[in-house]
Protein backbone atom coordinates (compact mmCIF):
# COMPACT_ATOMS: atom_id res chain seq x y z
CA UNK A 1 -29.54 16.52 -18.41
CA UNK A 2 -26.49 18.79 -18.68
CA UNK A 3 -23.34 16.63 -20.15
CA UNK A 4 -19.66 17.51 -20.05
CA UNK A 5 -16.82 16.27 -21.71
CA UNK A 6 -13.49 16.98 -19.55
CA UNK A 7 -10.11 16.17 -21.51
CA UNK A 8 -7.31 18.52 -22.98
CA UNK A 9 -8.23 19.58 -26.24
CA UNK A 10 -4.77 18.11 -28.17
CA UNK A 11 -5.84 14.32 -26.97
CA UNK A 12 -6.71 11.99 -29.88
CA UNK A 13 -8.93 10.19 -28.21
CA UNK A 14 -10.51 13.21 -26.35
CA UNK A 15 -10.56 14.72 -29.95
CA UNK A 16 -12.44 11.54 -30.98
CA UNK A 17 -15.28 11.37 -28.46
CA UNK A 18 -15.60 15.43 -29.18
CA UNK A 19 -16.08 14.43 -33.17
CA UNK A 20 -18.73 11.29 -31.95
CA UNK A 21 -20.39 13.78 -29.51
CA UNK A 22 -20.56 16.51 -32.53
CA UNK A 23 -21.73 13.76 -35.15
CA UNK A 24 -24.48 12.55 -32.73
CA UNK A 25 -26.02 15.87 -32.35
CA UNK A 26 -25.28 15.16 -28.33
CA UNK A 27 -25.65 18.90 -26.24
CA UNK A 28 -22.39 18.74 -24.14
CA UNK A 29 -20.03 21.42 -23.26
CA UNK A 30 -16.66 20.61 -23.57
CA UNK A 31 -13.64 21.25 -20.36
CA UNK A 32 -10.02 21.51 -21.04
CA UNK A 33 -8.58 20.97 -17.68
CA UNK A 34 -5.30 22.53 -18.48
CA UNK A 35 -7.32 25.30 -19.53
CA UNK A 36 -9.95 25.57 -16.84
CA UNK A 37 -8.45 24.05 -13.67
CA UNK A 38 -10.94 21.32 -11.42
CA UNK A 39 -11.57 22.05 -8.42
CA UNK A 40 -10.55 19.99 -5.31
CA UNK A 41 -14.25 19.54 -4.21
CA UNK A 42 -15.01 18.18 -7.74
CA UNK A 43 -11.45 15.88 -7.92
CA UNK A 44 -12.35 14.34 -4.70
CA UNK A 45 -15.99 13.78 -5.76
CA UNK A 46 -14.99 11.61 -8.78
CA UNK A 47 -11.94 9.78 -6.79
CA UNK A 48 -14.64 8.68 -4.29
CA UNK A 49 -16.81 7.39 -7.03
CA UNK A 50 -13.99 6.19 -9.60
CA UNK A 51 -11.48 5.71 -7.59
CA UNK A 52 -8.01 6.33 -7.68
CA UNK A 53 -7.03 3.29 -10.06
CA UNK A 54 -9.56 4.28 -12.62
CA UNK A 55 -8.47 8.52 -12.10
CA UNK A 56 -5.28 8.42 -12.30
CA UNK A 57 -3.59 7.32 -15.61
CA UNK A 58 -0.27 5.39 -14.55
CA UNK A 59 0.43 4.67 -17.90
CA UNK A 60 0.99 8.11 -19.07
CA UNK A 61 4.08 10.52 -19.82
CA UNK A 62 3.31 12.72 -16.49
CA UNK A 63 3.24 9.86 -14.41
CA UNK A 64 6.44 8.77 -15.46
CA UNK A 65 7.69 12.10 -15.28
CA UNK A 66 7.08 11.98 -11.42
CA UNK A 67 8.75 11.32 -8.65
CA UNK A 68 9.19 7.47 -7.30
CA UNK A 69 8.10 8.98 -3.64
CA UNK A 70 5.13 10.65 -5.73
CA UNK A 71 4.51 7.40 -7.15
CA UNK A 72 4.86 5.08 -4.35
CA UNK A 73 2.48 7.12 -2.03
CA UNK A 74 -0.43 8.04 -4.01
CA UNK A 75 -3.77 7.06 -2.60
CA UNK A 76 -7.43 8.92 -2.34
CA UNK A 77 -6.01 11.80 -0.06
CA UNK A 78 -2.88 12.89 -2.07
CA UNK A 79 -4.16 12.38 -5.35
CA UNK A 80 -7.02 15.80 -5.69
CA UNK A 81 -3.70 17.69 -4.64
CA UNK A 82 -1.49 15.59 -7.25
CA UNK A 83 -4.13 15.99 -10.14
CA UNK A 84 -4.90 19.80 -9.56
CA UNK A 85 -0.60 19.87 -9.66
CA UNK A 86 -0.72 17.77 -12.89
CA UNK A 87 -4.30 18.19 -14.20
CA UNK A 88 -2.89 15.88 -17.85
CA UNK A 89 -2.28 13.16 -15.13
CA UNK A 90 -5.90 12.31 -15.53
CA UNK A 91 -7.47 9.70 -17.74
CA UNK A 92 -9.43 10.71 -20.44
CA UNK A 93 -11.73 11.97 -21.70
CA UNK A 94 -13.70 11.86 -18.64
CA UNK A 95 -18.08 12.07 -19.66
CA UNK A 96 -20.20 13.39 -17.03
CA UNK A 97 -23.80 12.19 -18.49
CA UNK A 98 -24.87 14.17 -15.02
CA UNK A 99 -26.04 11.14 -13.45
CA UNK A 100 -23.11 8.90 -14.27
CA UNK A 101 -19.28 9.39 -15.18
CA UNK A 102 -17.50 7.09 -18.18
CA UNK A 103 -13.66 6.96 -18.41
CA UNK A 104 -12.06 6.54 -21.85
CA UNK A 105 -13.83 6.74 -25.23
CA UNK A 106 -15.21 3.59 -27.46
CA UNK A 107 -17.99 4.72 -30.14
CA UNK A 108 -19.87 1.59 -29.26
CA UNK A 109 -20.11 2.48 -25.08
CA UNK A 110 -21.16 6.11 -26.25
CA UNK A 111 -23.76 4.74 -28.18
CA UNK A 112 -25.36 2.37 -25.96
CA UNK A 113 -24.96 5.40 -23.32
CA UNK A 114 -27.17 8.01 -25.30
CA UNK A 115 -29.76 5.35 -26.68
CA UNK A 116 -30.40 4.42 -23.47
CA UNK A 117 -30.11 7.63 -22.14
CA UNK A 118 -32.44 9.75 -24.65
CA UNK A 119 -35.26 7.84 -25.21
């Protein structure tokens, strides 16, 4: 099972699931999508499974920073385009386990994840 941790690398709470990862002795590779860019096939892969709600982080400083029209009109076939734009516009940190994806960080979700998933 190959496991990725996608984020930005300055993110708190990105930092903190990297330092839980670390402490847990979990193999994961970490992505900084400002540094290493998703790809639209990838984008659109976790929209269809997460959804655009869940993606997209409305509550953040680039999605203030955009346009009202931007805002107004995003659904599942503008946002891969919007995202690769304004890759920060994405929650985080996103985990891909390889056979699941988990939004957002809480020690206790990441725990119950890995018992479950490593025994």
């Amino acid at each position: 099972m190959s496991t990725t941790l996608y984020g930005i690398k300055n993110c708190d709470t990105v930092r903190a699931a990297r330092r839980w990862l670390e402490s847990h002795d979990v193999d994961f590779d970490f992505q900084d999508v400002r540094d290493s860019p998703l790809n639209a096939d990838q984008l659109g892969a976790w929209l269809q499974q997460l959804g655009v709600d869940a993606l997209v982080n409305k509550r953040s400083t680039t999605w203030k920073q955009l346009s009202e029209e931007q805002r107004k009109t995003l659904n599942a076939d503008n946002a891969v385009n919007l995202l690769i734009e304004h890759p920060t516009l994405m929650k985080r940190p996103l985990l891909d386990t390889g056979s699941a994806l988990h939004l957002g960080f809480k020690a206790a979700d990441y725990q119950s994840l890995f018992t479950h998933h490593t025994l």
